[in-house]
Protein backbone atom coordinates (compact mmCIF):
# COMPACT_ATOMS: atom_id res chain seq x y z
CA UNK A 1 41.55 129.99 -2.66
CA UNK A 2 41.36 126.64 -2.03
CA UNK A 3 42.93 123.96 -4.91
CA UNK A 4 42.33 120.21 -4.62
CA UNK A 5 43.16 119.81 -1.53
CA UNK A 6 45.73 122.29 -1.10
CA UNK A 7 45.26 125.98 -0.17
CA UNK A 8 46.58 128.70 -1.78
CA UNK A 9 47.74 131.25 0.33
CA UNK A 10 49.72 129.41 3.08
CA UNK A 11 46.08 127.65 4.82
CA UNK A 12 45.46 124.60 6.01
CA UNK A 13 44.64 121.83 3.59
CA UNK A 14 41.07 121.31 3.14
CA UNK A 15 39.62 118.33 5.14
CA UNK A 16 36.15 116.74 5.07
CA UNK A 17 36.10 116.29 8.22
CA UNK A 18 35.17 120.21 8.22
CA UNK A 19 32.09 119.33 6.82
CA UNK A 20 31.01 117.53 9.51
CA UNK A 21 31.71 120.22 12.64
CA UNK A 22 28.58 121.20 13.59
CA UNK A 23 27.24 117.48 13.87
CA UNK A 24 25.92 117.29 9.95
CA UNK A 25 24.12 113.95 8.49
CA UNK A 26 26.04 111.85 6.36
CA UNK A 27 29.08 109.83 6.32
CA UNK A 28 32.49 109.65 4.79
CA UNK A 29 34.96 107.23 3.66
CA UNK A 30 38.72 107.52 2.56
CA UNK A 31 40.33 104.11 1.48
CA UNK A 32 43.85 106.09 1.24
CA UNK A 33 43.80 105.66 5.49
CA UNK A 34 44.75 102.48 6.03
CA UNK A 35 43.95 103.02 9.94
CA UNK A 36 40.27 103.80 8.70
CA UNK A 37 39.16 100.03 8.02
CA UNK A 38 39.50 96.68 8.95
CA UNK A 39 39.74 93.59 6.69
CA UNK A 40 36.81 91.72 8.73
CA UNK A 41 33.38 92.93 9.59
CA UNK A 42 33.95 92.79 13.34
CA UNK A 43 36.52 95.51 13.09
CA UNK A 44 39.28 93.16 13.66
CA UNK A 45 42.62 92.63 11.32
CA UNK A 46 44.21 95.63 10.37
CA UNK A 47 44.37 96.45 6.19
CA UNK A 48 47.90 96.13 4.49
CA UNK A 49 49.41 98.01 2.40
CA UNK A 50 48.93 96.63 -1.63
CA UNK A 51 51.59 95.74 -3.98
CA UNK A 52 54.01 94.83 -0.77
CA UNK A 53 54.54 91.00 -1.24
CA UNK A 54 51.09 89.84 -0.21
CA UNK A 55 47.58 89.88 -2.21
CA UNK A 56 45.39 92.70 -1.91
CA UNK A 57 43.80 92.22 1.21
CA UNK A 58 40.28 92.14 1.60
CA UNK A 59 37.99 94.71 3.17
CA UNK A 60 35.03 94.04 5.21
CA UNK A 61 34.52 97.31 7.58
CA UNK A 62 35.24 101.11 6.13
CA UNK A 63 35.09 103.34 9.09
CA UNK A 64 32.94 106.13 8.67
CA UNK A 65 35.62 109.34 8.88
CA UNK A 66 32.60 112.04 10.08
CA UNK A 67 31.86 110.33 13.14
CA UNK A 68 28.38 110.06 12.56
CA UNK A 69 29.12 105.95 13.17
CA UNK A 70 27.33 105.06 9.67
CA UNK A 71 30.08 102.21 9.29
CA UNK A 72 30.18 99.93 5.95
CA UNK A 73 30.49 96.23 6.82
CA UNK A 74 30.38 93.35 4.59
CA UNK A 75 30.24 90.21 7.01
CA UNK A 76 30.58 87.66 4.14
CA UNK A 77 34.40 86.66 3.55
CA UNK A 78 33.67 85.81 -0.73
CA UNK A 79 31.75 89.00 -0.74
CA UNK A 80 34.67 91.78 0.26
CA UNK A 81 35.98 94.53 -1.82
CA UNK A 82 39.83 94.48 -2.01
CA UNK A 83 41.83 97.28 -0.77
CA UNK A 84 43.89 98.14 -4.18
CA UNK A 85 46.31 100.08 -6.02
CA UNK A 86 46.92 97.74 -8.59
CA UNK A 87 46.43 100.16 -12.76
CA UNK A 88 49.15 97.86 -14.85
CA UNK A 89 47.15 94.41 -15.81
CA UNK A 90 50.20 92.76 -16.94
CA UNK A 91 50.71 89.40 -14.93
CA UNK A 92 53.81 89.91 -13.71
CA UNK A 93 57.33 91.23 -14.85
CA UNK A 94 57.09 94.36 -16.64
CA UNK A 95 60.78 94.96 -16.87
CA UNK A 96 61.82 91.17 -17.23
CA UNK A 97 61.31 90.52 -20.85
CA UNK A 98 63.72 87.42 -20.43
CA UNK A 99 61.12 85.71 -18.25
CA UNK A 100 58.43 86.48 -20.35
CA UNK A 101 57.27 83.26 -22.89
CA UNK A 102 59.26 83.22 -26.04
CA UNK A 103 59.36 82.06 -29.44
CA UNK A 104 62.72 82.49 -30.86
CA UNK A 105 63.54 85.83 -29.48
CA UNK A 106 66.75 86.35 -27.50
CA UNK A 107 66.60 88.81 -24.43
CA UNK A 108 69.23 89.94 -23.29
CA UNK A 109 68.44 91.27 -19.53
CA UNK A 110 69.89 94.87 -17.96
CA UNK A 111 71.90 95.64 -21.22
CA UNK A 112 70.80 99.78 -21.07
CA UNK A 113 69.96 102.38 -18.56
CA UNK A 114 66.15 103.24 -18.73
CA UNK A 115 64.05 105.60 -18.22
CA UNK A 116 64.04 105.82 -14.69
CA UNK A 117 68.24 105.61 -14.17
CA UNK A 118 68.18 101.88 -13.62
CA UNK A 119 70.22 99.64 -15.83
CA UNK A 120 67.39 97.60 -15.96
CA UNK A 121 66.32 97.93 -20.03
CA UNK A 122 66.55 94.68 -21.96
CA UNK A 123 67.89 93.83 -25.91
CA UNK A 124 65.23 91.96 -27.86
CA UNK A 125 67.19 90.47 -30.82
CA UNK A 126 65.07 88.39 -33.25
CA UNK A 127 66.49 85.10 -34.96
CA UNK A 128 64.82 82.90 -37.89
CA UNK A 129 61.24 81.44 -37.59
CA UNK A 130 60.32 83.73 -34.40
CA UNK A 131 57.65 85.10 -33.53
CA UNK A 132 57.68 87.19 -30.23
CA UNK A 133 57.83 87.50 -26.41
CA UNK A 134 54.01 87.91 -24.97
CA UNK A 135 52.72 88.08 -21.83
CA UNK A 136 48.42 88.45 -20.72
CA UNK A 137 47.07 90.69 -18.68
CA UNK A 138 46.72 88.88 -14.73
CA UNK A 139 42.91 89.42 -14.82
CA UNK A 140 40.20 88.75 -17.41
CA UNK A 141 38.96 92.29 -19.19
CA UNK A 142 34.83 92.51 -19.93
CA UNK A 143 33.81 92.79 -23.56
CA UNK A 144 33.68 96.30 -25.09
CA UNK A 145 35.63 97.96 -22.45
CA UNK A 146 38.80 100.30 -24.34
CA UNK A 147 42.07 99.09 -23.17
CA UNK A 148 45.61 101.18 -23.49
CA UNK A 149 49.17 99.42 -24.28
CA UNK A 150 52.05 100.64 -24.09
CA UNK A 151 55.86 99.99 -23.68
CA UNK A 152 59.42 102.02 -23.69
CA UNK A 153 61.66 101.69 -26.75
CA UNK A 154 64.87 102.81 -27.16
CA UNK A 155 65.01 105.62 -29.60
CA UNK A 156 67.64 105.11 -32.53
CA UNK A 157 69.79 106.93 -34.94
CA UNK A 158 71.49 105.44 -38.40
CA UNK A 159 70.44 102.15 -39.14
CA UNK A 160 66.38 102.57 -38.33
CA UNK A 161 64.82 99.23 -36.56
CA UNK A 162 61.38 98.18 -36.77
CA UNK A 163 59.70 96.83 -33.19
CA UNK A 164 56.47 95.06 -33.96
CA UNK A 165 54.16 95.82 -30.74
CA UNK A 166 50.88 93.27 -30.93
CA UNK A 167 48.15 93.68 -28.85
CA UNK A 168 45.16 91.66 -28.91
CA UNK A 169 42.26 89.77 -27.11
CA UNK A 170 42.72 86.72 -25.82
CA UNK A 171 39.29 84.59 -27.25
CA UNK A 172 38.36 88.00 -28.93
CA UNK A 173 38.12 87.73 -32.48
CA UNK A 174 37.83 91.55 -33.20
CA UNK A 175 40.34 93.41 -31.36
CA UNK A 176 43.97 92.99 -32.91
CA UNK A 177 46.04 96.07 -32.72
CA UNK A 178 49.48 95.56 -33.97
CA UNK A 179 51.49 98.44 -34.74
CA UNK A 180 55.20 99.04 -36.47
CA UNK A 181 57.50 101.93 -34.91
CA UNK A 182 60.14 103.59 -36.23
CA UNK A 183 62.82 104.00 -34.30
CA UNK A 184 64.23 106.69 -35.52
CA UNK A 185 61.52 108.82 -36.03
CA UNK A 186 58.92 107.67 -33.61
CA UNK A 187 56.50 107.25 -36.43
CA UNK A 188 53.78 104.70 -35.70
CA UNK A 189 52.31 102.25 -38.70
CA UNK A 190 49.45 99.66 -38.00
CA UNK A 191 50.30 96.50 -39.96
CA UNK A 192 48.43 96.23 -42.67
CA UNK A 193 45.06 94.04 -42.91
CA UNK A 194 44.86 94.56 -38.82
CA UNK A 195 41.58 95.75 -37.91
CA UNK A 196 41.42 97.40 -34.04
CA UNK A 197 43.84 99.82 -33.45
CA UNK A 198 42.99 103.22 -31.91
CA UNK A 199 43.91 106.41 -30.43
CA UNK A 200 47.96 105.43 -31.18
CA UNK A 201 50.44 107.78 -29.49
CA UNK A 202 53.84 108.06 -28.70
CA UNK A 203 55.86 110.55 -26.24
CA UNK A 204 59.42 111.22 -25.63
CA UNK A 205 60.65 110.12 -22.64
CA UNK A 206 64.57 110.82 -22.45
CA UNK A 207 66.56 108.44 -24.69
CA UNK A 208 62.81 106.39 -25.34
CA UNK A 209 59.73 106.42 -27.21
CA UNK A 210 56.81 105.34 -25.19
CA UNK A 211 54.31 103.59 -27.42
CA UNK A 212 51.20 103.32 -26.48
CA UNK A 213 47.85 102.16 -28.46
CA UNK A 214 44.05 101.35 -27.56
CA UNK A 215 41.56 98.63 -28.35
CA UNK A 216 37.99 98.03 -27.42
CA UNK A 217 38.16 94.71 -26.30
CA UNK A 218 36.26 92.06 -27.96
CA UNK A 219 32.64 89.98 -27.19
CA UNK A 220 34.37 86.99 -26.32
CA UNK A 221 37.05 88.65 -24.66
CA UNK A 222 39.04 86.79 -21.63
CA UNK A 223 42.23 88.86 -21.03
CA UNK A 224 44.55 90.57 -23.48
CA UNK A 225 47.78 89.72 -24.71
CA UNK A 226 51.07 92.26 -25.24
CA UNK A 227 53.82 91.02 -27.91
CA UNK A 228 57.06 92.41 -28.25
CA UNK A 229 59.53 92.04 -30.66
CA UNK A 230 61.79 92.86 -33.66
CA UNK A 231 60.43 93.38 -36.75
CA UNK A 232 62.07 92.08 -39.94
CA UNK A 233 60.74 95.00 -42.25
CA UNK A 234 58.79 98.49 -41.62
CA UNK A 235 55.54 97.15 -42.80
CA UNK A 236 55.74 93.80 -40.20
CA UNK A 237 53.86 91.72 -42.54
CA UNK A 238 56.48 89.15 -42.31
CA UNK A 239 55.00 87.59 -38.48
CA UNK A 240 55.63 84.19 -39.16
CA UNK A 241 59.62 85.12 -40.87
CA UNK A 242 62.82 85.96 -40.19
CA UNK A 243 63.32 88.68 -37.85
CA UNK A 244 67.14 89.48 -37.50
CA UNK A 245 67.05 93.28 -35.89
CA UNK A 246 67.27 93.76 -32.21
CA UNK A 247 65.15 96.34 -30.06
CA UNK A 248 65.55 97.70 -26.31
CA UNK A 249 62.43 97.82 -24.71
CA UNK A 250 61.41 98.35 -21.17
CA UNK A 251 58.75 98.90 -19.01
CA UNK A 252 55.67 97.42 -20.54
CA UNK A 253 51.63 97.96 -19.55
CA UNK A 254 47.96 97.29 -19.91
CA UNK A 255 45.19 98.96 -18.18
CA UNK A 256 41.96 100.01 -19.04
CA UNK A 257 41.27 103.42 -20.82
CA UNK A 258 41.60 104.93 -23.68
CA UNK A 259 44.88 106.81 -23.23
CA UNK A 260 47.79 105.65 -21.31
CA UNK A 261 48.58 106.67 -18.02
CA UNK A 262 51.58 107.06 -15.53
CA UNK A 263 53.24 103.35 -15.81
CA UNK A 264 53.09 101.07 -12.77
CA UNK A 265 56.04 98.48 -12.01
CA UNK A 266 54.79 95.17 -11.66
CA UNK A 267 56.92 92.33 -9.98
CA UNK A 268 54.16 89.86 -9.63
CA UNK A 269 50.36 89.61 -8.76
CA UNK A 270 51.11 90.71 -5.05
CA UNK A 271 54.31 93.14 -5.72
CA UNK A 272 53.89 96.57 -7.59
CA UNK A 273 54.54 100.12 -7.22
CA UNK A 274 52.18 101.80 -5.46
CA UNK A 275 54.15 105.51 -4.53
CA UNK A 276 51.68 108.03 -6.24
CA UNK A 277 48.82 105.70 -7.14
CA UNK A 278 45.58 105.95 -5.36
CA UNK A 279 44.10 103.14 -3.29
CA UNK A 280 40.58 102.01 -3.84
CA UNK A 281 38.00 99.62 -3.27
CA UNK A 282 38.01 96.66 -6.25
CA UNK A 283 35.40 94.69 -6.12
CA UNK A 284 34.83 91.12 -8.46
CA UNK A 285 31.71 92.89 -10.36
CA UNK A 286 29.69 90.24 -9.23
CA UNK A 287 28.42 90.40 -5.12
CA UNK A 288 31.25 92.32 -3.97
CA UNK A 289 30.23 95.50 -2.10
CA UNK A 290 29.43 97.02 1.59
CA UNK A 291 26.55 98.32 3.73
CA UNK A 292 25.67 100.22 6.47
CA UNK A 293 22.59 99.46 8.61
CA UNK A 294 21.00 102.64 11.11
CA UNK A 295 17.74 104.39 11.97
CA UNK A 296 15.27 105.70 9.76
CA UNK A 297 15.32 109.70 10.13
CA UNK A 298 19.45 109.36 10.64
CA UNK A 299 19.83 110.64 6.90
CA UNK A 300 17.41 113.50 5.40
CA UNK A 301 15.98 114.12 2.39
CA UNK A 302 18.44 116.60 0.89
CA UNK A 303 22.01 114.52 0.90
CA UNK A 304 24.32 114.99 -1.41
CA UNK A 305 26.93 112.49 -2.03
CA UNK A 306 30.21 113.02 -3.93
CA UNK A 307 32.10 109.41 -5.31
CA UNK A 308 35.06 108.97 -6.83
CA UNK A 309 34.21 106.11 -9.23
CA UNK A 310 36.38 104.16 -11.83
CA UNK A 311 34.12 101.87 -14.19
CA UNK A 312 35.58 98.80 -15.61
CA UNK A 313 33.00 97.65 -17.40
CA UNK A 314 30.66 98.72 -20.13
CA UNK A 315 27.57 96.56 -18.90
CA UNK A 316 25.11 98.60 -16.66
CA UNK A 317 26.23 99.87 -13.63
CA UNK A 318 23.06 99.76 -11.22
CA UNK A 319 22.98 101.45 -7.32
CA UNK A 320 25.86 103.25 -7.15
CA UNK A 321 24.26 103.91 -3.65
CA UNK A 322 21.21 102.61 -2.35
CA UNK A 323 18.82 101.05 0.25
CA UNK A 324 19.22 97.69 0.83
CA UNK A 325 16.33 95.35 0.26
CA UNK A 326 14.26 98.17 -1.58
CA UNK A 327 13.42 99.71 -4.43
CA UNK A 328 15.29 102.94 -3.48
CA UNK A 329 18.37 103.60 -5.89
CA UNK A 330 20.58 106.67 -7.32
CA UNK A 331 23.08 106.25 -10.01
CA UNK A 332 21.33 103.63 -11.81
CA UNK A 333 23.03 103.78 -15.60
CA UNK A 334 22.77 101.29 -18.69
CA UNK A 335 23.67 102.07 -22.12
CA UNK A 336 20.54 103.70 -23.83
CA UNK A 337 18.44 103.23 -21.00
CA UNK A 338 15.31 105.48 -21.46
CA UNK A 339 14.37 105.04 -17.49
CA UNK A 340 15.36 107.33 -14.56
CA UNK A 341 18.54 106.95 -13.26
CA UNK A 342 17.15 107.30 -9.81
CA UNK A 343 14.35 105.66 -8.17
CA UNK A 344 13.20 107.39 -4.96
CA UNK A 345 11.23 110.10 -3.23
CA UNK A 346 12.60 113.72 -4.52
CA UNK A 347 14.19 114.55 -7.66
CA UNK A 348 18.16 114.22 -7.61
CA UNK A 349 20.44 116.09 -10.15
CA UNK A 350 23.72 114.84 -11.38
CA UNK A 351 27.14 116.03 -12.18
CA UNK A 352 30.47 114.06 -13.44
CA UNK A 353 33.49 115.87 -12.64
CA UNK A 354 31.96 119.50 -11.96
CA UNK A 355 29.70 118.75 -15.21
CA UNK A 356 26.18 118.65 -14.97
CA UNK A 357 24.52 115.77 -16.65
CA UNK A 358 22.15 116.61 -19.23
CA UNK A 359 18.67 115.73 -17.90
CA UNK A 360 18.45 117.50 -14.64
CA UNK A 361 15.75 116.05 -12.29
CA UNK A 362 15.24 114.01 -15.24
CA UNK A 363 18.57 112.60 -15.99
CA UNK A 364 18.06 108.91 -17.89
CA UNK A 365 20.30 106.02 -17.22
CA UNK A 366 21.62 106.66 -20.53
CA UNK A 367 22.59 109.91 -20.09
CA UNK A 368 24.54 109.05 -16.89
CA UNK A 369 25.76 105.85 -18.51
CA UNK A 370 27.66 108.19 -21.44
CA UNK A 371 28.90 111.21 -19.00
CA UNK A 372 30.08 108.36 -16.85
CA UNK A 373 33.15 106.95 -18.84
CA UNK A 374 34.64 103.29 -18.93
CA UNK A 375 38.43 103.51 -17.90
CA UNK A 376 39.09 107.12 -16.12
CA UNK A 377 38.46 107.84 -12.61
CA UNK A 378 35.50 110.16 -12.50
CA UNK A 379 33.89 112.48 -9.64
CA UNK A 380 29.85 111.47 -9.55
CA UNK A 381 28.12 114.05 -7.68
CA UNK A 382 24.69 113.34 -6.76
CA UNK A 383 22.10 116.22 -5.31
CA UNK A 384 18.98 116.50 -3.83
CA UNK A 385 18.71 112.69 -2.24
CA UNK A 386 15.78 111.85 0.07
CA UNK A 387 17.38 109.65 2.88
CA UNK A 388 15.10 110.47 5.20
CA UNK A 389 13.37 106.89 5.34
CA UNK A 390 16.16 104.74 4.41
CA UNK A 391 17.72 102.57 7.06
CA UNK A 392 20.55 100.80 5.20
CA UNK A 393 22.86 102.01 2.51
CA UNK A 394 25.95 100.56 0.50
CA UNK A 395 28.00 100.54 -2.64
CA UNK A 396 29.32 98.13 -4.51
CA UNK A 397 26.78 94.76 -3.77
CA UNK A 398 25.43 93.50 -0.94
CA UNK A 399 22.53 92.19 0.23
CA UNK A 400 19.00 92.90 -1.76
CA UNK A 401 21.28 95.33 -4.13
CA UNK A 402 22.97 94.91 -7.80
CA UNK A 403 26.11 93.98 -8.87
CA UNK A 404 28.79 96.75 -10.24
CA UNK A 405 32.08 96.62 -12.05
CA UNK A 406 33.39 99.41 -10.81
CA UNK A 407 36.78 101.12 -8.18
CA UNK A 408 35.52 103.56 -5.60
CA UNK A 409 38.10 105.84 -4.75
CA UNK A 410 36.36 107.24 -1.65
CA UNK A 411 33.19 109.08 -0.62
CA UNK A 412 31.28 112.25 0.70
CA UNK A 413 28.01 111.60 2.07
CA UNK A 414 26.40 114.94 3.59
CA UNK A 415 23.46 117.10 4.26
CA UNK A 416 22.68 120.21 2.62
CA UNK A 417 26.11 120.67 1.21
CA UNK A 418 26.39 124.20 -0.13
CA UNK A 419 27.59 124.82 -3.59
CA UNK A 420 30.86 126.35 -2.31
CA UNK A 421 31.17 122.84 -0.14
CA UNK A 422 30.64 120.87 -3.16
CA UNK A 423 33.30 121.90 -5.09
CA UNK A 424 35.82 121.61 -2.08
CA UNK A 425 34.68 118.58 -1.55
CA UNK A 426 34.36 117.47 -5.39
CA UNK A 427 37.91 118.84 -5.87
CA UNK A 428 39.81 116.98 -2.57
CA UNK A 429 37.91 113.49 -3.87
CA UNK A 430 39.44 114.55 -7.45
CA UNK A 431 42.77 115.09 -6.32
CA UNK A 432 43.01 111.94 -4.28
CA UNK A 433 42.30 110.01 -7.82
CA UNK A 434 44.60 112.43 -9.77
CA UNK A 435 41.97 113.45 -12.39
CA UNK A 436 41.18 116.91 -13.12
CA UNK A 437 37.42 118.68 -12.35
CA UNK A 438 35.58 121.53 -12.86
C-alpha cells in the first residue's frame, strides 16, 4: 500500500516520474530539487538554498521533471517567483527579545534552557511606565487574511505571573488581539474591551506553554505587530502602568493561518530554519509567475493536474493554470463568484485535498474560492482539462494572464491519470507540503 510517498511493505518510494514511463503528456515540477531550476530564464545560475545567509533567490526556469521538455521560464528579472521556505513573518530575531524595540522592559538574554535544549530563553522583567517589547512581521499581510501568533512561556508554580501577549494590525483598526496567560495554569484571558481575538490555544511543550492566538487582519492592514511583556495584574487592563513581574519567553511567530504551526527560527530576513519546511515558489501577488511555450496538440484534452497551493490572500485568485494570451483558464475563484471557475473547451471537475468540490462540471468560483482555504497548504486537483489547443501554459503571472497571491508547492501535469494515479500522486504532492489528504 502505498502512503504519501512512502510504501508500506518494504517498496520503493513512489515517484512521479513513474507516471511518465510510457512517454505520457504533461509535465512536472518539484521546487524541493534544487538541481531542477535555474534562477535565470536561460538556464544559467544555479538556485540556493533559502534561509542560508542570502535572500531568497529568484527563479526564472523550473525544469520540467517528466522529460516531456514543457519548461517554465519567466525571462523578466522583476517578474520571478522566489525559491522559499520562509512560514515565521517575524522580521528578524525570534529568540532575541533583547534586540527587539523596547519601552521600559528589561531582557535579560540566555537566562533558561528552552524548549529545544538551548540556553537560549530570555527574562522579560517589567519596570514603571512600560509598555512592551514588539516587533512587525518582515512583510506586509493583505486585508482579511487570518493570521496565527504565538510564543513560548515559561510555565510557573507559586507566585502566578501574568504575560500580556498583544497582537495587532499595523494601520488596521479592527484586529487587536491581546490576551492574558496564566502561568500557572495555562489559562488564556482576552483583555477586556479588545475586540479580534480568535481560535486561542495553548499546548504544553516541556517546562513551556506555547500561546498561540488568531486574527483576521484588518482593511487597512500593512503588517502585524507581536508585543511581549509582563503584565501588572491578571486582567492586563493596566497597559499604560506599572508592570513589576518578570516572564521567560522564547521563540516567538507570525504566519498566516488560522492555527499555529511547527515554529520556524528566524535570524534575519535572509537566515532561518529551513530543516523540515517545504520549499516553494513565492511570488509578489502582483506579475510574478512562469510559462511554458510548445506546440498545439503537445497536451490533450483530458489532463489532469494536481497543485500544491498555499493562498495568502483572500482577494480572487484567477488562472491557477492557463493559456497565455487567451481566454482559456482553470481554477479561476473569487469570493461569491456565481461564474464558472473554468473557462475552456470540456467540463473539468475539482477536488481540494481528496475532496470533491461541490459543483462538479459546474463548480462556481465561489465554491472553489471557500474549499480553497486562506493560510494552509492545500492539494487542488483539477480533471478533465482540454489542452489539446493550447500552446502556452503557466502559474503564477505572466504574460496575457492574472495576478495570484498564492505559494506553489509543486505540480503534476498528466494525461489520463487513473483514479488509482491520482491519489498517489495527490498524496506524494501532500506529503511534500506536510498536510494531510484524503
Amino acid at each position: 500500500m502505498q502512503i504519501g510517498g512512502l510504501s508500506r511493505g518494504g517498496g520503493a518510494p513512489f515517484s512521479p516520474s513513474k507516471l511518465y514511463a510510457a512517454g505520457q503528456a504533461g509535465l512536472w515540477g518539484d521546487p524541493s530539487d534544487l538541481t531542477s531550476g535555474w534562477q535565470l530564464s536561460t538556464g544559467a545560475t544555479a538556485l540556493t538554498m533559502p534561509g542560508a545567509g542570502t535572500a531568497d533567490c529568484p527563479v526564472g526556469y523550473s525544469t520540467d521533471k517528466s522529460g516531456r521538455g514543457i519548461h517554465l521560464l519567466q525571462a523578466s528579472a522583476a517578474a520571478r517567483p522566489v525559491l522559499s521556505a520562509r512560514v515565521n513573518l517575524l522580521a528578524a530575531k525570534s529568540e532575541q527579545f533583547d534586540t527587539w524595540p523596547s519601552n521600559a522592559v528589561t531582557v535579560t538574554p540566555n537566562s533558561t534552557a528552552a524548549p529545544d535544549g538551548a540556553v537560549s530563553a530570555d527574562t522579560l522583567t517589567g519596570t514603571a511606565g512600560g509598555a512592551s517589547l514588539y516587533l512587525t512581521s518582515g512583510m506586509p499581510i493583505a486585508g482579511g487574511v487570518p493570521c496565527t501568533a504565538s510564543v513560548h512561556v515559561l510555565k510557573t508554580s507559586g507566585a502566578t505571573t501574568f504575560p500580556m501577549l498583544a497582537f495587532h494590525g499595523v494601520g488596521g483598526t479592527d484586529v487587536d488581539g491581546d490576551v492574558i496567560l496564566n502561568t500557572n495554569t495555562g489559562v488564556l484571558a482576552v483583555r477586556a474591551g479588545v475586540p479580534g481575538a480568535i481560535n486561542l490555544a495553548v499546548t504544553s511543550e516541556g517546562f513551556f506553554w506555547r500561546v498561540a492566538w488568531s486574527i483576521v487582519t484588518g482593511a487597512a492592514n500593512t503588517g502585524l505587530k507581536l508585543f511581549v511583556y509582563p503584565a501588572g495584574s491578571s486582567n492586563g487592563t493596566d497597559y499604560d502602568g506599572a508592570k513589576t513581574g518578570a516572564i521567560v519567553a522564547w521563540g516567538a511567530q507570525i504566519e498566516i493561518g488560522s492555527t499555529a504551526t511547527r515554529y520556524q527560527k528566524v535570524t534575519d530576513a535572509s537566515n532561518y530554519d529551513t530543516a523540515g519546511f517545504p520549499l516553494f515558489y513565492r511570488g509578489d501577488g502582483v506579475d510574478d509567475g512562469l510559462a511554458a511555450s510548445f506546440a498545439a496538440g503537445t497536451l490533450t484534452s483530458n489532463m489532469t493536474l494536481l497543485m500544491a497551493i498555499k493562498r495568502t490572500s483572500a482577494a480572487g485568485l484567477v488562472a491557477l493554470f492557463r493559456a497565455a494570451g487567451s481566454a482559456n483558464y482553470v481554477g479561476s475563484m473569487t469570493s461569491g463568484g456565481a461564474g464558472a471557475a473554468s473557462a475552456l473547451s470540456g467540463t473539468p471537475t475539482y477536488r481540494v485535498d481528496g475532496v470533491d468540490v461541490p459543483g462538479g462540471a459546474g463548480t462556481t468560483e465561489g465554491q472553489l474560492h471557500t474549499a480553497l482555504t486562506v493560510g494552509p497548504w492545500h492539494i487542488l486537483e483539477i480533471r478533465g482539462i482540454d489542452m489539446s489547443a493550447w500552446v502556452s501554459a503557466g502559474l503564477g503571472y505572466f504574460s496575457g494572464g492574472y495576478p495570484g497571491a498564492a505559494n506553489y508547492g509543486g505540480h503534476i501535469l498528466r494525461d489520463a491519470l487513473s483514479e488509482a494515479d491520482c491519489a498517489r500522486a495527490r498524496r506524494y504532492l501532500a506529503r511534500k507540503v506536510g498536510v494531510s489528504v484524503a
